[in-house]
PDB file of N, CA and C in Angstrom:
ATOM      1  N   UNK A   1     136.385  74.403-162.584  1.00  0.00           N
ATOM      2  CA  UNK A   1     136.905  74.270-161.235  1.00  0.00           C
ATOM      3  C   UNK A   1     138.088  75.215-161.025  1.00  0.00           C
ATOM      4  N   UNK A   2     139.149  74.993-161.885  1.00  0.00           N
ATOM      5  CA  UNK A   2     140.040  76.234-161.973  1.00  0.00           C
ATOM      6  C   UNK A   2     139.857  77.408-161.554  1.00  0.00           C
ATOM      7  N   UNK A   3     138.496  78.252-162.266  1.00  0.00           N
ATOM      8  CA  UNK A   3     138.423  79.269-161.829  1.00  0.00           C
ATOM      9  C   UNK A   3     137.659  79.440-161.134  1.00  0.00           C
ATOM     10  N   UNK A   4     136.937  78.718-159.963  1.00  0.00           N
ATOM     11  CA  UNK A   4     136.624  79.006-158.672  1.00  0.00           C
ATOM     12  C   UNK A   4     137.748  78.766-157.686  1.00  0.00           C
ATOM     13  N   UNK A   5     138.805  78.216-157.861  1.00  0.00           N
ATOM     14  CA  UNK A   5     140.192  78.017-157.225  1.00  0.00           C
ATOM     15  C   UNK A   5     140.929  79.228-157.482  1.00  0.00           C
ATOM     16  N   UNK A   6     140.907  79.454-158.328  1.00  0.00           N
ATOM     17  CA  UNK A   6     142.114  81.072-159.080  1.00  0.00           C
ATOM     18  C   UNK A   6     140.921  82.275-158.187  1.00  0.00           C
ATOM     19  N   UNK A   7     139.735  82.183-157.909  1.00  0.00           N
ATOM     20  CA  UNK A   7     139.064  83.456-157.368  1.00  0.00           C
ATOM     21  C   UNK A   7     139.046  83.206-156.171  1.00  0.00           C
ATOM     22  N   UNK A   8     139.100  81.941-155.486  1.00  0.00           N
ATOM     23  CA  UNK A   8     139.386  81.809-153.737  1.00  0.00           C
ATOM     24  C   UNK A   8     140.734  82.503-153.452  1.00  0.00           C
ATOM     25  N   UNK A   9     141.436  81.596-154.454  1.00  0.00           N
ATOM     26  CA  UNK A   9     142.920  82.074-153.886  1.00  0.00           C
ATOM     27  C   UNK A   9     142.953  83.418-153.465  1.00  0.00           C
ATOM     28  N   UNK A  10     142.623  84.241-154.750  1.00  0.00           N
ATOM     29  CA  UNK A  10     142.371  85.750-154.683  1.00  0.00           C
ATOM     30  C   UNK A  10     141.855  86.685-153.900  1.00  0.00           C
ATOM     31  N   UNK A  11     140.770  86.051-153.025  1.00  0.00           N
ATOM     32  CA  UNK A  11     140.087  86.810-151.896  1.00  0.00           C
ATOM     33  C   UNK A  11     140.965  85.827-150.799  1.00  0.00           C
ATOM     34  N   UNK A  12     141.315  84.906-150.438  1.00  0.00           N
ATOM     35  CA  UNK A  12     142.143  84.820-149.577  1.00  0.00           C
ATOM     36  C   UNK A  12     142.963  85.401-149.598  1.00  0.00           C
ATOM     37  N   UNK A  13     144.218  86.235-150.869  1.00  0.00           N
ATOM     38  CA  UNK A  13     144.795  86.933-150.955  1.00  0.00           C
ATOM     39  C   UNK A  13     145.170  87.838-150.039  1.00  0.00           C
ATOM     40  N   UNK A  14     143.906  88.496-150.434  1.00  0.00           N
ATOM     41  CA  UNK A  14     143.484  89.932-149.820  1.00  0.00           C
ATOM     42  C   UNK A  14     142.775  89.796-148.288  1.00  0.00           C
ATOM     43  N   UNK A  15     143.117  88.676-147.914  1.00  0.00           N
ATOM     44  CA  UNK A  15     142.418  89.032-146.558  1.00  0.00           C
ATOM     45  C   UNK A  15     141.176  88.055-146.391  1.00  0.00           C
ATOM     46  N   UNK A  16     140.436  87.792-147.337  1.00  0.00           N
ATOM     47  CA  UNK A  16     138.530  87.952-146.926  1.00  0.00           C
ATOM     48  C   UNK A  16     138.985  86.097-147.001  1.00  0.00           C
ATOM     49  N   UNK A  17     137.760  85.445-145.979  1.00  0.00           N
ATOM     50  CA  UNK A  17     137.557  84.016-146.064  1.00  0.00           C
ATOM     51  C   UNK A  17     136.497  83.996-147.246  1.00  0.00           C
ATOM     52  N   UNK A  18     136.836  83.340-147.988  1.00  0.00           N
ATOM     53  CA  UNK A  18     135.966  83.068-148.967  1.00  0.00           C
ATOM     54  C   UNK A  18     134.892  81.588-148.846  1.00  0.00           C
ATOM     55  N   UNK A  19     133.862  81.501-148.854  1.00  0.00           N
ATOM     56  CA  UNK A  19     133.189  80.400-149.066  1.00  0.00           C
ATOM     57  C   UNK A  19     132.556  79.496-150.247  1.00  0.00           C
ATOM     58  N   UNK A  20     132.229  79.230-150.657  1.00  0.00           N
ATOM     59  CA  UNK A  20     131.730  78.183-152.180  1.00  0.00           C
ATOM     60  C   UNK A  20     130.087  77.443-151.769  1.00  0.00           C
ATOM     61  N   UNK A  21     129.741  77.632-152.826  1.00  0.00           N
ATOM     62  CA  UNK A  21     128.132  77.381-152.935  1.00  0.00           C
ATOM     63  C   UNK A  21     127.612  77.169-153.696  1.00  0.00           C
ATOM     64  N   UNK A  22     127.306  75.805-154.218  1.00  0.00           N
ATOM     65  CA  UNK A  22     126.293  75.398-154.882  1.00  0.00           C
ATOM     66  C   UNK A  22     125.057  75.487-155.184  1.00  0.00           C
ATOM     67  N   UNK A  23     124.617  75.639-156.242  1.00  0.00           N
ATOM     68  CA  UNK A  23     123.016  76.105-156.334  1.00  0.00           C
ATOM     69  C   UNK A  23     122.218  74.931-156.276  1.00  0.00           C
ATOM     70  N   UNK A  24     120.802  75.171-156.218  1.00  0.00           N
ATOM     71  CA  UNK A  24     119.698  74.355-156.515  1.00  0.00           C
ATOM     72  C   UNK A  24     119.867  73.632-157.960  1.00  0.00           C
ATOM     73  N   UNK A  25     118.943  72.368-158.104  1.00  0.00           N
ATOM     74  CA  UNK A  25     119.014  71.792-159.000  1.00  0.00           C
ATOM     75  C   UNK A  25     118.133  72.229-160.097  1.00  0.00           C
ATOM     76  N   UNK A  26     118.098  72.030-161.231  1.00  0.00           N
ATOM     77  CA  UNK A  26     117.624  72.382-162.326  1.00  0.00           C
ATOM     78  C   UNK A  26     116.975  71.148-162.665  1.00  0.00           C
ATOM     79  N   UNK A  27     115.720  71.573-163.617  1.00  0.00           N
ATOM     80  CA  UNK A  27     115.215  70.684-164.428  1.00  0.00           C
ATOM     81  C   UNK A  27     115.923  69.868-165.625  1.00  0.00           C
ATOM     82  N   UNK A  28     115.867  68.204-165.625  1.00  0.00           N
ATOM     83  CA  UNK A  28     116.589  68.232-166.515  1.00  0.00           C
ATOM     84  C   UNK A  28     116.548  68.977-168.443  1.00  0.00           C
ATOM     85  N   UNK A  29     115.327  69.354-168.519  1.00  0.00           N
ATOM     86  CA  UNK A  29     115.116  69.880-169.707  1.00  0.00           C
ATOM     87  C   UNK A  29     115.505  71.172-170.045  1.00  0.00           C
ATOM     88  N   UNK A  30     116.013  72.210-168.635  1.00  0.00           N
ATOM     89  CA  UNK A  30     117.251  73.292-168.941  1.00  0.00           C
ATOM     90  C   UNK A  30     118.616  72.795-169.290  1.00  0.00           C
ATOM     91  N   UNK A  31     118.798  71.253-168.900  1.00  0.00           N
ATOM     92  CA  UNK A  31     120.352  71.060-169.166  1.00  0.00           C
ATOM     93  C   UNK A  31     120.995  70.388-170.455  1.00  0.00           C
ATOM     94  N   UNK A  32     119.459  70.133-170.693  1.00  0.00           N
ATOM     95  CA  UNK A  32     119.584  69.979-172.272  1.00  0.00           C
ATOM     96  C   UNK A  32     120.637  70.790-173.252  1.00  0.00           C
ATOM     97  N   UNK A  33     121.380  69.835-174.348  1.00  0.00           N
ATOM     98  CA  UNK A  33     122.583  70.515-174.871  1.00  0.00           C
ATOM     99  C   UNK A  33     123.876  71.106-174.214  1.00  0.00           C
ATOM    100  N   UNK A  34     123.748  70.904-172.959  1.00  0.00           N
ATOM    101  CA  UNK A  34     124.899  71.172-172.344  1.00  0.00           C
ATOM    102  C   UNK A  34     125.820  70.083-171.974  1.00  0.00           C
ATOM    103  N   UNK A  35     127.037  70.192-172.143  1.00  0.00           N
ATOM    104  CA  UNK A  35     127.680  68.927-171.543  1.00  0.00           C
ATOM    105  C   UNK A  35     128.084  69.095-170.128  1.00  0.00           C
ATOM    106  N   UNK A  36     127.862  69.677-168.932  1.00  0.00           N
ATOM    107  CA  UNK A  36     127.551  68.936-168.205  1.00  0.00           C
ATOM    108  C   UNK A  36     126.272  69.861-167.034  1.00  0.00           C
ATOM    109  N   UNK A  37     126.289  68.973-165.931  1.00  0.00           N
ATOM    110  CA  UNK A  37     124.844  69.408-165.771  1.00  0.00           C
ATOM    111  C   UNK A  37     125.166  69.897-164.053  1.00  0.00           C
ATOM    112  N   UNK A  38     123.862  70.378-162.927  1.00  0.00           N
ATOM    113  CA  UNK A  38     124.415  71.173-162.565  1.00  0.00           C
ATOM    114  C   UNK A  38     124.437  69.925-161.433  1.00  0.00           C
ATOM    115  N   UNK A  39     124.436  68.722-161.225  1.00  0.00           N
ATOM    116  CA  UNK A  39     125.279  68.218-160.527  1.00  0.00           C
ATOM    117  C   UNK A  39     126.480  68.420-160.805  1.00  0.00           C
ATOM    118  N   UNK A  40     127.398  68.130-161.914  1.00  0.00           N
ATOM    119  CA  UNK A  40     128.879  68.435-162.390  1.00  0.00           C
ATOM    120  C   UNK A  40     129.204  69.766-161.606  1.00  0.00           C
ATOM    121  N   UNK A  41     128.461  70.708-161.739  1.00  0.00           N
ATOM    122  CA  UNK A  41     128.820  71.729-161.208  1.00  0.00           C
ATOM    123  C   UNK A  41     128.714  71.936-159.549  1.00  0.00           C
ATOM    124  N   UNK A  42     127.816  71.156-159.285  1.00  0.00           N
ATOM    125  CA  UNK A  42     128.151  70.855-157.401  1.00  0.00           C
ATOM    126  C   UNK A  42     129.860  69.928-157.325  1.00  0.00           C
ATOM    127  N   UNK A  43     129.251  69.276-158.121  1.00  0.00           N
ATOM    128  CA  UNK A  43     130.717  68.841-157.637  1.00  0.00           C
ATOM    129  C   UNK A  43     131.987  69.190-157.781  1.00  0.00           C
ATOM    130  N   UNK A  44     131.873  70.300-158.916  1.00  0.00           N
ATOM    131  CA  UNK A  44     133.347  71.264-159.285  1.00  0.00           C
ATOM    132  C   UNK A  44     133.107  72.162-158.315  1.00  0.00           C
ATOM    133  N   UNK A  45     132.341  72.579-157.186  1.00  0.00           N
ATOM    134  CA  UNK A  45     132.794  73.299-156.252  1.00  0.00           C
ATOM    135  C   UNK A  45     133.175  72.613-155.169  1.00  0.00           C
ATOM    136  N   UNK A  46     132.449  71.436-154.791  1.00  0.00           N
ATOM    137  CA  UNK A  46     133.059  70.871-153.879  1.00  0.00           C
ATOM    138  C   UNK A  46     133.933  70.409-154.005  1.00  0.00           C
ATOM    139  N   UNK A  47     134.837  69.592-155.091  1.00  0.00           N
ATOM    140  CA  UNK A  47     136.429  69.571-155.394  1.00  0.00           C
ATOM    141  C   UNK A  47     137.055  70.810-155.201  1.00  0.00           C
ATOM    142  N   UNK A  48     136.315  72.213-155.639  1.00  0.00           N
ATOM    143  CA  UNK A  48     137.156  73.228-155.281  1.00  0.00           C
ATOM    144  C   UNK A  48     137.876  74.063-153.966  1.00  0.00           C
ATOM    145  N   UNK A  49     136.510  73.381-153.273  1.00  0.00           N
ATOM    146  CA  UNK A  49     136.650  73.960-151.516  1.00  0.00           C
ATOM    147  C   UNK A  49     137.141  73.046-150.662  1.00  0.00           C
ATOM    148  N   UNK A  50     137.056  71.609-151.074  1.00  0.00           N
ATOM    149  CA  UNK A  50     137.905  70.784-150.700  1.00  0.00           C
ATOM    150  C   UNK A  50     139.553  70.679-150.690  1.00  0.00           C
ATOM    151  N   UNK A  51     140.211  71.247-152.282  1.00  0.00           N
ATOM    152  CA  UNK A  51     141.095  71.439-152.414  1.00  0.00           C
ATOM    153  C   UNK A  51     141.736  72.561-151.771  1.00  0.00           C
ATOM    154  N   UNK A  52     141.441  73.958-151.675  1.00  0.00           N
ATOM    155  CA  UNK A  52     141.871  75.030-150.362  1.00  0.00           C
ATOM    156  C   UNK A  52     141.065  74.655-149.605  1.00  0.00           C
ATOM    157  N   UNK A  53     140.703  73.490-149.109  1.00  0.00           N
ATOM    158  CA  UNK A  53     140.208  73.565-147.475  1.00  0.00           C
ATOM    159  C   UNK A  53     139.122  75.095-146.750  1.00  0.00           C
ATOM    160  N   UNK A  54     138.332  75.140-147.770  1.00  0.00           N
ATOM    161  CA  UNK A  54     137.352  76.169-147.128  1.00  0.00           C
ATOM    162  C   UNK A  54     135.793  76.096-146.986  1.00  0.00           C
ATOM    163  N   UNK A  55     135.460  76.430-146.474  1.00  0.00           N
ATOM    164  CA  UNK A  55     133.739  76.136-146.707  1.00  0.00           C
ATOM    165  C   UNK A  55     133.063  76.037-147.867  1.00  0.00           C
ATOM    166  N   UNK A  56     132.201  74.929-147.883  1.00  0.00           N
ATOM    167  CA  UNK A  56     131.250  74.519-149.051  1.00  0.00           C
ATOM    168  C   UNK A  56     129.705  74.178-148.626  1.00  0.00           C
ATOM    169  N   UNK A  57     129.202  75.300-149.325  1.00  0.00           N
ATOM    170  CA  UNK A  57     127.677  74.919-149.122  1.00  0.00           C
ATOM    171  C   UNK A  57     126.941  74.634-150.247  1.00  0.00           C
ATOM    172  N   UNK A  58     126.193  73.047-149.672  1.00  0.00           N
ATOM    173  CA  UNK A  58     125.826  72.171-150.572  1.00  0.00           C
ATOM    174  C   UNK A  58     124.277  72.754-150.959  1.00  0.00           C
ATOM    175  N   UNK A  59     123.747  73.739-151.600  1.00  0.00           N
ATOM    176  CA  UNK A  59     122.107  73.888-152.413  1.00  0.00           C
ATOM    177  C   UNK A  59     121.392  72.804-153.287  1.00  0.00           C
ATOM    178  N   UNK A  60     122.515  72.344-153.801  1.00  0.00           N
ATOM    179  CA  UNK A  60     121.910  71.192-154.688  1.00  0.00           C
ATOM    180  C   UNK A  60     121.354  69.854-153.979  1.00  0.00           C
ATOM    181  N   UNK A  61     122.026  69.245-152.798  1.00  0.00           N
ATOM    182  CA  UNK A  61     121.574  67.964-152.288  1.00  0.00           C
ATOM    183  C   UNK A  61     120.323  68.673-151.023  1.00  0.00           C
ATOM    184  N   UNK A  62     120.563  69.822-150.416  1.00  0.00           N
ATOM    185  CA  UNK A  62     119.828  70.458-149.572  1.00  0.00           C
ATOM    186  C   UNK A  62     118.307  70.300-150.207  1.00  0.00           C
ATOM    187  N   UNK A  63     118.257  70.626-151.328  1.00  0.00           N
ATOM    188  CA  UNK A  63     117.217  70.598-151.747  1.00  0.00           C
ATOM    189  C   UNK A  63     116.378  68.805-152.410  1.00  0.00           C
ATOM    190  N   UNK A  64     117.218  68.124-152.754  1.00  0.00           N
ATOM    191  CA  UNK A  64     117.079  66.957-152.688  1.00  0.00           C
ATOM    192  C   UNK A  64     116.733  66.714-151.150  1.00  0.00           C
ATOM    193  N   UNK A  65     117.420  66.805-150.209  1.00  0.00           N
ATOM    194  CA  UNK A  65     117.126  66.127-148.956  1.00  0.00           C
ATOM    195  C   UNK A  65     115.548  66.927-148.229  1.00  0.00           C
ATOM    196  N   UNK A  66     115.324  67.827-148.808  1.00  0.00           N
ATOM    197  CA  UNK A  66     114.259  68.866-148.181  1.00  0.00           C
ATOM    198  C   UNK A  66     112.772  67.973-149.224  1.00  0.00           C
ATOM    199  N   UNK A  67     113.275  67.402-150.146  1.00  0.00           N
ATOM    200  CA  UNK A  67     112.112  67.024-151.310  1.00  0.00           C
ATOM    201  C   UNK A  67     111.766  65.831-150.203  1.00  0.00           C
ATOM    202  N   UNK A  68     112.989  65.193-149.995  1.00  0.00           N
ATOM    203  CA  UNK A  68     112.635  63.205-149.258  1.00  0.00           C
ATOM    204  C   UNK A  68     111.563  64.385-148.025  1.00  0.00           C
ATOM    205  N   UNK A  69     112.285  64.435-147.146  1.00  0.00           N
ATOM    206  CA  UNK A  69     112.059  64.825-145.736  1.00  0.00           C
ATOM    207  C   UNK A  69     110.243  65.664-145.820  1.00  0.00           C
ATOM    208  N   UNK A  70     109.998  66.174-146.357  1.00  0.00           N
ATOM    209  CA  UNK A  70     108.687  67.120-146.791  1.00  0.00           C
ATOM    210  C   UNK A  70     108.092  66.548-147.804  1.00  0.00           C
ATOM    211  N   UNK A  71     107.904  65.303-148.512  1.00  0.00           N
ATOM    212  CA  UNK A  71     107.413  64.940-149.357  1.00  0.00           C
ATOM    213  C   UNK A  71     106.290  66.075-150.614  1.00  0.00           C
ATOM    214  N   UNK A  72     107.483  66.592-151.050  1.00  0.00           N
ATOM    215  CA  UNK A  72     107.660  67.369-152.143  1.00  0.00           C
ATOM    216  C   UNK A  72     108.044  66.936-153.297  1.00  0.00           C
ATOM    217  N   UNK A  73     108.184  67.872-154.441  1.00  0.00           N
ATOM    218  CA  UNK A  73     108.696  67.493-155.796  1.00  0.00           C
ATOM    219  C   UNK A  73     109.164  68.748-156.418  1.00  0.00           C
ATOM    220  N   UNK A  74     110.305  68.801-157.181  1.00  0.00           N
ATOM    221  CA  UNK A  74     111.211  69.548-157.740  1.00  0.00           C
ATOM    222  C   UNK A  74     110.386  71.093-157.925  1.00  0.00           C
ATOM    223  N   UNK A  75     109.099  70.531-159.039  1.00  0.00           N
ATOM    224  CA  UNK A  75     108.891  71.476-159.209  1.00  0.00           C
ATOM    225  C   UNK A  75     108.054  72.576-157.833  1.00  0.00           C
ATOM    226  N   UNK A  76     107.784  72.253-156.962  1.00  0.00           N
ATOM    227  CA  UNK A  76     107.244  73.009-155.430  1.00  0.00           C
ATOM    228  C   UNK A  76     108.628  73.752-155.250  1.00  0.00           C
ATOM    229  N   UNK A  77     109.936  73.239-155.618  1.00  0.00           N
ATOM    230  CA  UNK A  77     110.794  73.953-155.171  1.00  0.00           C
ATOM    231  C   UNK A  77     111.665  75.369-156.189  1.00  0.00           C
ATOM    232  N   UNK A  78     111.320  74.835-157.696  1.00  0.00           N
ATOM    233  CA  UNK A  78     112.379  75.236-159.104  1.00  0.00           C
ATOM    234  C   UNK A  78     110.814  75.715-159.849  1.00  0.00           C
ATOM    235  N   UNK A  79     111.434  76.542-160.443  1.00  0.00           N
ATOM    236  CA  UNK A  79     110.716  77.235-161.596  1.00  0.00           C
ATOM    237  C   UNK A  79     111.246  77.008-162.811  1.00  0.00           C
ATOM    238  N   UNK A  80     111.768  75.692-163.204  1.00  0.00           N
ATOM    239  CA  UNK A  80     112.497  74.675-164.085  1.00  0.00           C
ATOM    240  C   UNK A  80     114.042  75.032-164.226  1.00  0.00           C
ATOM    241  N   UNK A  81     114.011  76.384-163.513  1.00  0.00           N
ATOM    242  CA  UNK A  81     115.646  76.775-163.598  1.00  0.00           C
ATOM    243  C   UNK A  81     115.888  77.329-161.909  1.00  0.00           C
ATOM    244  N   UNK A  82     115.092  78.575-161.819  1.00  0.00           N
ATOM    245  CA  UNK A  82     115.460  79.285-160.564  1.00  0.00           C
ATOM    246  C   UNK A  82     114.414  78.820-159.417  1.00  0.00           C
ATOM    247  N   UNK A  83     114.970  79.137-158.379  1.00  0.00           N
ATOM    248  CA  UNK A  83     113.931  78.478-157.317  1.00  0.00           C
ATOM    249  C   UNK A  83     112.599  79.183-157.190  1.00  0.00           C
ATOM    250  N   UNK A  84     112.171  78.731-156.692  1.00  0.00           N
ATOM    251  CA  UNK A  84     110.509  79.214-156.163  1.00  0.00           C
ATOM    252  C   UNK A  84     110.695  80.150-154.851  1.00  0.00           C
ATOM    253  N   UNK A  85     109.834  80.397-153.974  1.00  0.00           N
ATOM    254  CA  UNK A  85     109.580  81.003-153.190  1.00  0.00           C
ATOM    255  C   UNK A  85     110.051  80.365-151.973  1.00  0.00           C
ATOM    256  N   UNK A  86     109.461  79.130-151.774  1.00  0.00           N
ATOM    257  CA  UNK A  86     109.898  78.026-151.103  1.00  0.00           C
ATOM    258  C   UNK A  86     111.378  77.603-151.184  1.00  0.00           C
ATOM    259  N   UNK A  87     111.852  77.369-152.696  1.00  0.00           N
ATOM    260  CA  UNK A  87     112.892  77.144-152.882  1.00  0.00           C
ATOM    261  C   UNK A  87     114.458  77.899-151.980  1.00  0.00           C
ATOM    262  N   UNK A  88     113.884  79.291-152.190  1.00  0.00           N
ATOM    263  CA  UNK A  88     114.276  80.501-152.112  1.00  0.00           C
ATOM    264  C   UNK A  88     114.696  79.949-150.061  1.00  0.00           C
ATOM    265  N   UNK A  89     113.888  79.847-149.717  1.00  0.00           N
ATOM    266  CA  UNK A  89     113.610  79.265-148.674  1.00  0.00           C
ATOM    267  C   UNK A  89     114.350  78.129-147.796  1.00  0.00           C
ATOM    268  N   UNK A  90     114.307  77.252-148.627  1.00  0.00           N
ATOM    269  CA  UNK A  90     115.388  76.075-148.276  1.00  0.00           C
ATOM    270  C   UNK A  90     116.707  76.412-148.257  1.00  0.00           C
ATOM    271  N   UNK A  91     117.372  77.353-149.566  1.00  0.00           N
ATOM    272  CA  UNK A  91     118.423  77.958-149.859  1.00  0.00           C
ATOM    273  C   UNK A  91     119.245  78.582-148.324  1.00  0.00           C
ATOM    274  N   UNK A  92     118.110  79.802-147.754  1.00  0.00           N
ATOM    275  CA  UNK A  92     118.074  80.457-146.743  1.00  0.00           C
ATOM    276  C   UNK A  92     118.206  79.672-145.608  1.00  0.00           C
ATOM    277  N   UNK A  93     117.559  78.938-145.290  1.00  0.00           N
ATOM    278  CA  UNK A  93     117.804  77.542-143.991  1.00  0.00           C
ATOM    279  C   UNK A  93     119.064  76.941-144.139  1.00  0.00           C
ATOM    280  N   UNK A  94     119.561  76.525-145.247  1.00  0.00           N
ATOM    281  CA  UNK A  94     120.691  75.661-145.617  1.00  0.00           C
ATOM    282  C   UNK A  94     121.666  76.825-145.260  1.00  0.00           C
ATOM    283  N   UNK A  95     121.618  77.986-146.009  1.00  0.00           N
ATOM    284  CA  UNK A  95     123.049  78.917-145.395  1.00  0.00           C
ATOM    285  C   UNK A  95     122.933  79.094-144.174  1.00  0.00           C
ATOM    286  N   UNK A  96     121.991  79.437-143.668  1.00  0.00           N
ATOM    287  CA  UNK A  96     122.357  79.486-142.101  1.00  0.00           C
ATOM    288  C   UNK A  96     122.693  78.577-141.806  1.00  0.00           C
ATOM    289  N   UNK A  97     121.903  77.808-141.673  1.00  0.00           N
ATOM    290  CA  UNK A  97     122.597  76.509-140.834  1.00  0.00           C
ATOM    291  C   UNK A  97     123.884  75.976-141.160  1.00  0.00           C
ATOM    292  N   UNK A  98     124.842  76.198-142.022  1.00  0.00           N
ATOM    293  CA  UNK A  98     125.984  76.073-142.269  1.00  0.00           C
ATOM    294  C   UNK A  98     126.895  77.725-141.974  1.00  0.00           C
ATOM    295  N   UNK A  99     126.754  78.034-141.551  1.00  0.00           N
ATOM    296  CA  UNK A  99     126.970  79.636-141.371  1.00  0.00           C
ATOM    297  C   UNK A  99     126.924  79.679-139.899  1.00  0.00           C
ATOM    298  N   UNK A 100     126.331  78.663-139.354  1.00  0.00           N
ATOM    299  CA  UNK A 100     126.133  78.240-137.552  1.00  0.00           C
ATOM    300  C   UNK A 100     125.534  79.732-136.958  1.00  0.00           C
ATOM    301  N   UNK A 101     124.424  79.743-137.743  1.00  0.00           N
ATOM    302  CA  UNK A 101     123.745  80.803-137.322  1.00  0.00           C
ATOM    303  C   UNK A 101     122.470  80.773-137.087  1.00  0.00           C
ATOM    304  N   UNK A 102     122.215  79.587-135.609  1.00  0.00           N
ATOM    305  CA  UNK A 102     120.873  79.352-135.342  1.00  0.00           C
ATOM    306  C   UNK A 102     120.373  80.322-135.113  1.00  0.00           C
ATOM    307  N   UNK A 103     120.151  81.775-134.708  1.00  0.00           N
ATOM    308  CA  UNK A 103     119.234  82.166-134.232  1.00  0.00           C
ATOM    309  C   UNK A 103     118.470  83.011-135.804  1.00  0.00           C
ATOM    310  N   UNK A 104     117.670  82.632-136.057  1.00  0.00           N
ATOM    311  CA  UNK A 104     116.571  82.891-137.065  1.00  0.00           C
ATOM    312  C   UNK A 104     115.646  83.405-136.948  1.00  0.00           C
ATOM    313  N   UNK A 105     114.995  84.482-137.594  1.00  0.00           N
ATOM    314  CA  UNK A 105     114.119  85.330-136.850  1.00  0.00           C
ATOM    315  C   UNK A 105     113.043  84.350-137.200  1.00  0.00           C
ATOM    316  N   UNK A 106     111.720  84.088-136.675  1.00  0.00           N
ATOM    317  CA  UNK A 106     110.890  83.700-136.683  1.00  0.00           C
ATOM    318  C   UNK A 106     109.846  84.365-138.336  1.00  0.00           C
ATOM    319  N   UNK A 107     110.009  85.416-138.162  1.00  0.00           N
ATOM    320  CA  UNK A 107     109.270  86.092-139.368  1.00  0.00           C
ATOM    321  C   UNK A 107     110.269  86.562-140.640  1.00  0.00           C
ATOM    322  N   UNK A 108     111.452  85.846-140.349  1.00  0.00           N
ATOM    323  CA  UNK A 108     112.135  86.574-141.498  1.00  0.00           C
ATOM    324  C   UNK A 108     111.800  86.601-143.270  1.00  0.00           C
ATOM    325  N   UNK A 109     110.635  85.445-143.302  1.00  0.00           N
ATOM    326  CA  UNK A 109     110.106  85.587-144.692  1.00  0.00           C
ATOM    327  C   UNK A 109     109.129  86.696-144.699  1.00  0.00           C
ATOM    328  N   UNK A 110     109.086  87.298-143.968  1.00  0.00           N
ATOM    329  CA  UNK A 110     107.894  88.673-144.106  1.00  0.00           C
ATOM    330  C   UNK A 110     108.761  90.076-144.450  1.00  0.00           C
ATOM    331  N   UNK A 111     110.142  89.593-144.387  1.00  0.00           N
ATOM    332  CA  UNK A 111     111.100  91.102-144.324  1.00  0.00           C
ATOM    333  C   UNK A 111     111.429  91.439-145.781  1.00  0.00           C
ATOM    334  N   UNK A 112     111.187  92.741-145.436  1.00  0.00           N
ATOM    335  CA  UNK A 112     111.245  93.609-146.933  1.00  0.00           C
ATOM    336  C   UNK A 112     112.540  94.379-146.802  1.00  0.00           C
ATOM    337  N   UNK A 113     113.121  94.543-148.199  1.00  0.00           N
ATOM    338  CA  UNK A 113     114.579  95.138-147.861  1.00  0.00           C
ATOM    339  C   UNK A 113     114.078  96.572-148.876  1.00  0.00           C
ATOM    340  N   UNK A 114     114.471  97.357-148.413  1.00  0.00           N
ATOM    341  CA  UNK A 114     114.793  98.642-149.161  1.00  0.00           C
ATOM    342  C   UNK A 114     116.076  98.771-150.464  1.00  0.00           C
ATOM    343  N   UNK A 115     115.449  99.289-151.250  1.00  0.00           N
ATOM    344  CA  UNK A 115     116.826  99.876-152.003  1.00  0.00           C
ATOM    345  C   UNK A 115     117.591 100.745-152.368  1.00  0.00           C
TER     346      UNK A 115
END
């Protein structure tokens, strides 16, 4: 948690609003051997953005609430660690919509980015 607090501070520093973001959930059989898991880690950001008072976007319950609501299951969304396609997806809905950026292109899963 510390050091997502010591790197806000830092881009607030300098100017930039910084935001905080939680990822998707993991299988529990990646979190194996670890002491803690990546709920712990939703919640060390949201203690973190809570504490400087800045935006926090929740990936981890987003995707829980997208499983109830669509009667889905983890794995439609996780590739036991990283998201799916879909996943990828929910991720994208959830930032906007916390980003208050309804207007969404209709086809934006068809867009190809150059490099």
């Amino acid at each position: 948690k510390m050091n997502l607090v010591n790197m806000a501070k830092s881009a607030k520093s300098l100017g930039s609003t910084p935001i905080l973001m939680a990822s998707s959930p993991a299988f529990a059989s990646n979190e194996e051997g670890y002491y803690f898991h990546m709920w712990d880690v939703c919640m060390a950001v949201k203690m973190a953005a809570d504490e400087l008072k800045i935006p926090f976007i929740d990936n981890y319950h987003a995707f829980f609430d997208y499983m109830k609501r669509e009667n889905v299951t983890l794995p439609d969304l996780v590739n036991t660690l990283h998201p799916t396609d879909l996943g990828y997806k929910v991720m994208f809905d959830n930032v906007m919509r916390n980003l208050y950026l309804s207007e969404i292109p209709s086809d934006y899963d068809t867009v190809t980015y150059k490099q």
